[in-house]
C-alpha atoms as a PDB file:
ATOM      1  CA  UNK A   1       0.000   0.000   0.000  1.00  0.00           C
ATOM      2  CA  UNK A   2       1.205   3.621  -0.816  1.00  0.00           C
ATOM      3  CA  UNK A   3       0.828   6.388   1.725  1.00  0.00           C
ATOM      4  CA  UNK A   4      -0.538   9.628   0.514  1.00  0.00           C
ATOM      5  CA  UNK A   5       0.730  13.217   1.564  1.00  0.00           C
ATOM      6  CA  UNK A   6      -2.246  13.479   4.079  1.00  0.00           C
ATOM      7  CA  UNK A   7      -1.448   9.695   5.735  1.00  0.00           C
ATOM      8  CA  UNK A   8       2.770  10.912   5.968  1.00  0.00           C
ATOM      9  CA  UNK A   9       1.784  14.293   7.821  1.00  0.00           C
ATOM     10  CA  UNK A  10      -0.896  12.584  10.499  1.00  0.00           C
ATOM     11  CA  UNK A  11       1.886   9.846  11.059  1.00  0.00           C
ATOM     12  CA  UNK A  12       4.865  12.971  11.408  1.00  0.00           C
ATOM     13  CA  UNK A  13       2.889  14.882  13.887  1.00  0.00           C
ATOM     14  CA  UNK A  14       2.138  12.378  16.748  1.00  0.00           C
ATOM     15  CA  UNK A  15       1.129  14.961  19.392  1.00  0.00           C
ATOM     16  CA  UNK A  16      -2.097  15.856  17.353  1.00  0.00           C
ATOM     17  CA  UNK A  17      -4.722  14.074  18.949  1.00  0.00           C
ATOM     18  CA  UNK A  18      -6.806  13.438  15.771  1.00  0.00           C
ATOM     19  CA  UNK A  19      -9.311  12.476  17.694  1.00  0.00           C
ATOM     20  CA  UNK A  20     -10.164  15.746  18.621  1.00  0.00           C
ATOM     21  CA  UNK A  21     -13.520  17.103  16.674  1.00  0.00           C
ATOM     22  CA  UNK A  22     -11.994  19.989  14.971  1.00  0.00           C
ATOM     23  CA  UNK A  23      -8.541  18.124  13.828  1.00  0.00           C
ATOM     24  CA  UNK A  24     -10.885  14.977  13.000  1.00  0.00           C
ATOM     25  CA  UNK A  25     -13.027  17.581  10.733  1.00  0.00           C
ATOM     26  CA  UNK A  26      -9.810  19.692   9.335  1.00  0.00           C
ATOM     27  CA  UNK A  27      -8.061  15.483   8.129  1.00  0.00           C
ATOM     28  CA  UNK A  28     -11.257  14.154   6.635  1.00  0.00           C
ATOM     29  CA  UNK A  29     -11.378  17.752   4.824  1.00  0.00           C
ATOM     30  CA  UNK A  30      -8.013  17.263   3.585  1.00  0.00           C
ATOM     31  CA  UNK A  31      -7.963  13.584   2.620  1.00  0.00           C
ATOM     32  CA  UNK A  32     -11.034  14.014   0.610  1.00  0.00           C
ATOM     33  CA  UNK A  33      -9.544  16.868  -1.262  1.00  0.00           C
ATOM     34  CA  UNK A  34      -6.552  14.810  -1.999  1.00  0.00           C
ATOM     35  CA  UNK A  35      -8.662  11.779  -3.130  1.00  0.00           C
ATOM     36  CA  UNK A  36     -10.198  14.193  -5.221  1.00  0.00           C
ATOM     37  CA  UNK A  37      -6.805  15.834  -6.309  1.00  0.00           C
ATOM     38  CA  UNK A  38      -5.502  12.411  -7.114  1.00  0.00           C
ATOM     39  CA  UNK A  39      -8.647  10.964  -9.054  1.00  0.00           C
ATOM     40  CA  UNK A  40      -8.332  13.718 -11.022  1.00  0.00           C
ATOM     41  CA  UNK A  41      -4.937  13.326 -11.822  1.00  0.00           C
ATOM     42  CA  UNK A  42      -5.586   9.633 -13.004  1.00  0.00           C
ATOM     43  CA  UNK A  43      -8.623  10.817 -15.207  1.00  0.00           C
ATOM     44  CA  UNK A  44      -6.810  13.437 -17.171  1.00  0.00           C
ATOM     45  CA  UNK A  45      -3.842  11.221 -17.491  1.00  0.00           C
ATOM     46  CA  UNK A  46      -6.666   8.594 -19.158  1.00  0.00           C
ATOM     47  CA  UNK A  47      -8.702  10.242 -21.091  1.00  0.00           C
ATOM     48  CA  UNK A  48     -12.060  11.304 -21.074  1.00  0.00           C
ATOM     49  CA  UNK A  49     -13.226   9.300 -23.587  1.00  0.00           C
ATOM     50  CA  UNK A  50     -12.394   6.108 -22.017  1.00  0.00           C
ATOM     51  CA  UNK A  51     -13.786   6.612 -18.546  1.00  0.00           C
ATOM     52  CA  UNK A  52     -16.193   9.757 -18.274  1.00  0.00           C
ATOM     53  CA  UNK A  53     -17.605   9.197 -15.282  1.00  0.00           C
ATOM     54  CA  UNK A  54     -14.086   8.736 -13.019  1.00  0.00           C
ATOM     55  CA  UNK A  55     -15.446   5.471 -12.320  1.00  0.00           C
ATOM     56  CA  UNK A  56     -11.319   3.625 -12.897  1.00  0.00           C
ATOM     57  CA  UNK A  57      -9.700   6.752 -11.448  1.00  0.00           C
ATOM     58  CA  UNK A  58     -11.804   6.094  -8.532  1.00  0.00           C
ATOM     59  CA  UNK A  59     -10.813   2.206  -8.618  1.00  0.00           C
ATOM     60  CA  UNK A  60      -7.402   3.073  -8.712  1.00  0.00           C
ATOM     61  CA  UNK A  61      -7.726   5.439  -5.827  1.00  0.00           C
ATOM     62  CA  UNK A  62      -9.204   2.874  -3.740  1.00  0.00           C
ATOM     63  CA  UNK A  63      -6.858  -0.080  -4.551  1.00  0.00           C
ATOM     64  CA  UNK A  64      -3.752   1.904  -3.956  1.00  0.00           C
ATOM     65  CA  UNK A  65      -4.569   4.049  -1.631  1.00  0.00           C
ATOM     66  CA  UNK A  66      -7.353   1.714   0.457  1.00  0.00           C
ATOM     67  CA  UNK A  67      -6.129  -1.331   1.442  1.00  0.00           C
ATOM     68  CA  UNK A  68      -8.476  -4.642   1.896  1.00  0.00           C
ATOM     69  CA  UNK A  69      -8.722  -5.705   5.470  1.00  0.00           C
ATOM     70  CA  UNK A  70      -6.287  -8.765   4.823  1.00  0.00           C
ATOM     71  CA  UNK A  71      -3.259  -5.782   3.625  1.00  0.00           C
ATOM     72  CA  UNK A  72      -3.649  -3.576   6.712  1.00  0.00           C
END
């Protein structure tokens, strides 16, 4: 599994507690940006013709950013 930006900076800053509400709300913020950021990046670098709905950019998202319960 690769680690995004989001996942190195929450591991490099231990003394967060991310369980506080308003860091909990600021990291989901962020990480859904950077899905976003990323999907993106995988779409234009496909093509819109052959996936117009993001439907593989999300799929690659997922596997490499999202492991299965068995990779963790």
């Amino acid at each position: 599994m690769k680690q995004t930006a989001i996942d190195w900076l929450v591991s490099e800053l231990p003394t967060v507690d991310w369980d506080d509400p308003y860091y909990k709300t600021k990291l989901e913020v962020a990480k859904e940006m950077e899905k976003q950021q990323i999907m993106k990046a995988v779409y234009d670098g496909m093509g819109r013709n052959f996936d117009p709905n993001m439907g593989r950019a999300e799929l690659y998202y997922n596997e490499t950013f999202n492991p299965t319960d068995n990779e963790k």
